[in-house]
Protein backbone atom coordinates (compact mmCIF):
# COMPACT_ATOMS: atom_id res chain seq x y z
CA UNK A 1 0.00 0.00 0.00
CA UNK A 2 1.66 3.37 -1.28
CA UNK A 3 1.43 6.36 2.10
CA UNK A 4 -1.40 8.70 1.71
CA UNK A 5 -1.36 11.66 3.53
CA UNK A 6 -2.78 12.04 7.01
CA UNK A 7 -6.35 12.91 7.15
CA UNK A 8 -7.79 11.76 3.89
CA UNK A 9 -9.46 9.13 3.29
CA UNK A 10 -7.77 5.78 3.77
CA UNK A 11 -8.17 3.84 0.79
CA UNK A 12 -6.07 0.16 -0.57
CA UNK A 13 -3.51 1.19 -3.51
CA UNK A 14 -4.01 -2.04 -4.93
CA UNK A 15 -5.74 -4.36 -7.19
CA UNK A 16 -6.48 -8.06 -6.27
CA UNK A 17 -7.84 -10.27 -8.63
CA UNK A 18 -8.85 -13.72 -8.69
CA UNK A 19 -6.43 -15.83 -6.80
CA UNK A 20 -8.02 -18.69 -5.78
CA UNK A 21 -5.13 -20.29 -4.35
CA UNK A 22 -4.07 -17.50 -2.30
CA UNK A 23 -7.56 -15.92 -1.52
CA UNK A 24 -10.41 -18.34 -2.25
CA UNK A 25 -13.32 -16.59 -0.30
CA UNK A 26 -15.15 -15.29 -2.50
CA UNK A 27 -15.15 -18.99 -4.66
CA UNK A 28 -16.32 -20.62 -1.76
CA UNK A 29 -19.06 -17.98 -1.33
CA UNK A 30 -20.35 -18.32 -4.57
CA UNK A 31 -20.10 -22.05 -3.72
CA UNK A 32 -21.93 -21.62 -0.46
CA UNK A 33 -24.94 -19.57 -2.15
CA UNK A 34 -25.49 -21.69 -4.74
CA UNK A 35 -25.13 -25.37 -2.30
CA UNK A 36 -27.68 -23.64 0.13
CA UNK A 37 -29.98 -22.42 -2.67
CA UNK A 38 -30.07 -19.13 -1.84
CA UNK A 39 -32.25 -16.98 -3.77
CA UNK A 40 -33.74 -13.57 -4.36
CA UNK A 41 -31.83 -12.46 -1.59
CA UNK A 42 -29.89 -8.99 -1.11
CA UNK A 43 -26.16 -9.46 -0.08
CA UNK A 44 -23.91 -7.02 1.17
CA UNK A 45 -19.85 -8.17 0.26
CA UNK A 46 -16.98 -6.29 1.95
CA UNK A 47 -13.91 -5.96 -0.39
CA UNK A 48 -15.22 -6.74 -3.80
CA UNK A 49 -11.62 -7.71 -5.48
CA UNK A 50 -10.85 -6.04 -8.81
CA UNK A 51 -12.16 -9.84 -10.81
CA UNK A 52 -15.85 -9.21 -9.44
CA UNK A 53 -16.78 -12.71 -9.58
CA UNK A 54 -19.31 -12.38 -6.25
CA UNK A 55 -21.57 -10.02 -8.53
CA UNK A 56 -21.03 -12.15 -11.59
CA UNK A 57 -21.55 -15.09 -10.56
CA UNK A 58 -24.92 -14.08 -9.40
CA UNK A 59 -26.19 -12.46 -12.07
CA UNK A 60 -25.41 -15.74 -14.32
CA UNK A 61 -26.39 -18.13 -12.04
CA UNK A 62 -30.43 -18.06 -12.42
CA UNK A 63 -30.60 -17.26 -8.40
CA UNK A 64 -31.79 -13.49 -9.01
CA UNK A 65 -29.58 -12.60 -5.64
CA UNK A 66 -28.56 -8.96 -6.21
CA UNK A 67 -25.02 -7.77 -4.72
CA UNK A 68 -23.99 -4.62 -2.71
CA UNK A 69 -20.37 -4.38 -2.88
CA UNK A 70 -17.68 -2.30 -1.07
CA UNK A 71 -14.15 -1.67 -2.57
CA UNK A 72 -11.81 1.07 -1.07
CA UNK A 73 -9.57 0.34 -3.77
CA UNK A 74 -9.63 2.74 -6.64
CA UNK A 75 -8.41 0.63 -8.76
CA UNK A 76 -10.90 -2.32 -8.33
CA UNK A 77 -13.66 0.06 -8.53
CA UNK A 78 -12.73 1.25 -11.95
CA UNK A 79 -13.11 -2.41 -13.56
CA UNK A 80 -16.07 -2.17 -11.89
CA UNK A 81 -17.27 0.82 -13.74
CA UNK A 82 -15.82 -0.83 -17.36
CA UNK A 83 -17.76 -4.40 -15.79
CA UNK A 84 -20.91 -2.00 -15.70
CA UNK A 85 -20.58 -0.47 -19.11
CA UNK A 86 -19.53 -4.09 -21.15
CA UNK A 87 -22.62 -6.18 -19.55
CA UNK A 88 -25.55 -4.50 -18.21
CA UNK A 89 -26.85 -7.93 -17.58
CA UNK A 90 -24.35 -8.37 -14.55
CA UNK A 91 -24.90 -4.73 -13.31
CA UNK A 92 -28.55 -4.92 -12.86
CA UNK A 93 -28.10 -7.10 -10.19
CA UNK A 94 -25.14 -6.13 -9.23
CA UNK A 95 -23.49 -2.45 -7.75
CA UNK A 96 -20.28 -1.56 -5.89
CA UNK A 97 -19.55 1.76 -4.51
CA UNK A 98 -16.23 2.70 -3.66
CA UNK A 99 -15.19 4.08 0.18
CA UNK A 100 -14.14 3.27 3.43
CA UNK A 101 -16.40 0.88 5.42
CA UNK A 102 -15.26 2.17 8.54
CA UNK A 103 -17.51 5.79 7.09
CA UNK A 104 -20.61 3.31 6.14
CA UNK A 105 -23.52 5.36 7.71
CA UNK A 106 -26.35 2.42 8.12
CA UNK A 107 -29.30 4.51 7.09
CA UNK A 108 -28.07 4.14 3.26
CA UNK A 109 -28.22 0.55 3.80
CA UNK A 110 -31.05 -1.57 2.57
CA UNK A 111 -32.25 -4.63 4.73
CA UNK A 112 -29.74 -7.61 3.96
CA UNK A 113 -30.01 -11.26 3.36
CA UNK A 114 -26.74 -12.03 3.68
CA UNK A 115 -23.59 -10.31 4.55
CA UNK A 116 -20.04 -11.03 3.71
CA UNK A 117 -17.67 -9.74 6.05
CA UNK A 118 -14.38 -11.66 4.67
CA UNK A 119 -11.53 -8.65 5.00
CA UNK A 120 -12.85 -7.55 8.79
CA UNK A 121 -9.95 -6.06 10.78
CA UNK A 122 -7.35 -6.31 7.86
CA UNK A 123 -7.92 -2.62 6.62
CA UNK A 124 -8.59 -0.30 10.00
CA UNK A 125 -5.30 1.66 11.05
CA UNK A 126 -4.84 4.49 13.06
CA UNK A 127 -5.16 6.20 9.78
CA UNK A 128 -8.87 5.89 10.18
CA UNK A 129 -8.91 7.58 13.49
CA UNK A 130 -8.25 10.63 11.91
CA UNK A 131 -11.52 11.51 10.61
CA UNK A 132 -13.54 9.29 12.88
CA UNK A 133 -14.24 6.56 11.25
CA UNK A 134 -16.28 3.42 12.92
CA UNK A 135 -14.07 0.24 14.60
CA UNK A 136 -14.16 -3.34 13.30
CA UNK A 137 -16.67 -4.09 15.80
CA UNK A 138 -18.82 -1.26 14.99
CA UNK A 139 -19.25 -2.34 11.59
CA UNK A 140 -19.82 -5.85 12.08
CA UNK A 141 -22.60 -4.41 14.78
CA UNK A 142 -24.10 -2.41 12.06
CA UNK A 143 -24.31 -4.98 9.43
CA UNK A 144 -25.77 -7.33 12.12
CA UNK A 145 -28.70 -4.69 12.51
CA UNK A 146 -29.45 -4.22 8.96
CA UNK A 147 -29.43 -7.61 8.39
CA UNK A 148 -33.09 -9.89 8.42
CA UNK A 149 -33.87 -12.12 10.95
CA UNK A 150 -33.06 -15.67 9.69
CA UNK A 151 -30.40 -13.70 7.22
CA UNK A 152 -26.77 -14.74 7.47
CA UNK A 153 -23.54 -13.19 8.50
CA UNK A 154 -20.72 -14.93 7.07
CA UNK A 155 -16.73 -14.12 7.76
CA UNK A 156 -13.50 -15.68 5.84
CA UNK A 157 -11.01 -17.61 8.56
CA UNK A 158 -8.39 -17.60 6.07
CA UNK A 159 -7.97 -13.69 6.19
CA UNK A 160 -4.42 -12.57 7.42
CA UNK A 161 -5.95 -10.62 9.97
CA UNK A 162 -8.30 -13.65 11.33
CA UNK A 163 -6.77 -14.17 14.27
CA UNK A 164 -7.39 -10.40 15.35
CA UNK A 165 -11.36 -10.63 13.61
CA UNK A 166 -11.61 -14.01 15.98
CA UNK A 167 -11.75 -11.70 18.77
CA UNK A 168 -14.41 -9.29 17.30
CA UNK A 169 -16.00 -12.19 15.92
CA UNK A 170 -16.25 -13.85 20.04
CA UNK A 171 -17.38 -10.47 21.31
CA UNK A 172 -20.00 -9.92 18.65
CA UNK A 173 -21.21 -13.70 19.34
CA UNK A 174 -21.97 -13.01 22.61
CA UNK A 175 -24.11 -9.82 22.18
CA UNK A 176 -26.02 -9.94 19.07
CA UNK A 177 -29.04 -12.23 18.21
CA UNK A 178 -26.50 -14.37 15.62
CA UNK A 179 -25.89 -18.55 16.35
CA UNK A 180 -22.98 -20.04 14.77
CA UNK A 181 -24.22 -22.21 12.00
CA UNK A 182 -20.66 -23.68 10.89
CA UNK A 183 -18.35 -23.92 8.64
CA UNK A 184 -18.30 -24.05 4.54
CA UNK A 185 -15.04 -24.46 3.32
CA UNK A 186 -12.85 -21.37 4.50
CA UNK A 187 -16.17 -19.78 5.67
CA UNK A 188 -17.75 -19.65 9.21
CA UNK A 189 -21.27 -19.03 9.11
CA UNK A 190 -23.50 -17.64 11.60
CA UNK A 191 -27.44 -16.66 11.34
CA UNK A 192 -29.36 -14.07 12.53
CA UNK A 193 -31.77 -15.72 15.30
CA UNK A 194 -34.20 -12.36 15.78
């Protein structure tokens, strides 16, 4: 990541595409929606990756999901811009915004299905802290909230920074309405219980 200067925004200056063998998440995801036949739901998915395949995959796949995705990496969201203007198909269903999550203000959030929060603690610095942006915790909180009861809340135990989310992750357990479901793959899977 290339230094930004203090007080603006703190964004990734990087572009991560599909490496399955380093980063499979969001293959196992796509895998996970389609083995529990999920369908017509809304998903929010936290670090989008500059390959997209989350929103591809479910605009091809007949399920009729529709994906909210997050990218604070300039340079993912601009293939998602060219994704949106070479198939229309895939970005009817499918819409990333670029930003910090740690500035995600819940009342622009619609009611979720299903939230992916694979890259939770791996991006908040002290950087953030400068314009008062939310904690890990916060967000996860937040995403709990918006999500429907019966929805699920899904995080990546693969991510470098698990071991540090395992801890938020424990904490949250304990406090919000969620019960662990288990484990697909690289994924542990809880649900929303009210």
């Amino acid at each position: 990541m290339a230094a930004q200067e203090s007080g603006k925004l703190h964004y990734w200056d990087a572009f991560w595409d599909l490496r399955v063998d380093e980063c499979p998440c969001d293959v196992h995801f796509c895998d996970w929606l389609e083995k529990t036949d999920i369908r017509n739901a809304s998903i929010f998915h936290f670090g989008t990756g500059g390959h997209h395949i989350v929103g591809i995959r479910t605009a091809e796949n007949g399920s009729n999901n529709c994906v909210l995705g997050i990218t604070a990496a300039p340079q993912e969201y601009e293939t998602f811009i060219q994704l949106a203007i070479e198939r229309p198909e895939v970005e009817k269903t499918y819409k990333t915004f670029f930003g910090d999550i740690y500035q995600l203000d819940k009342r622009l959030l619609p009611e979720l299905d299903v939230v992916a929060l694979f890259h939770l603690c791996e991006f908040r610095t002290e950087k953030n802290d400068l314009y008062g942006a939310l904690t890990d915790r916060q967000v996860a909180d937040m995403l709990t909230e918006k999500t429907r009861k019966g929805g699920y809340i899904v995080f990546y135990t693969k991510s470098f920074a698990f071991e540090t989310a395992a801890k938020v992750i424990a904490e949250w357990e304990k406090e919000q309405p969620v019960e662990k479901v288990g484990m697909y793959e690289s994924l542990l899977v809880y649900r929303k219980t009210k």
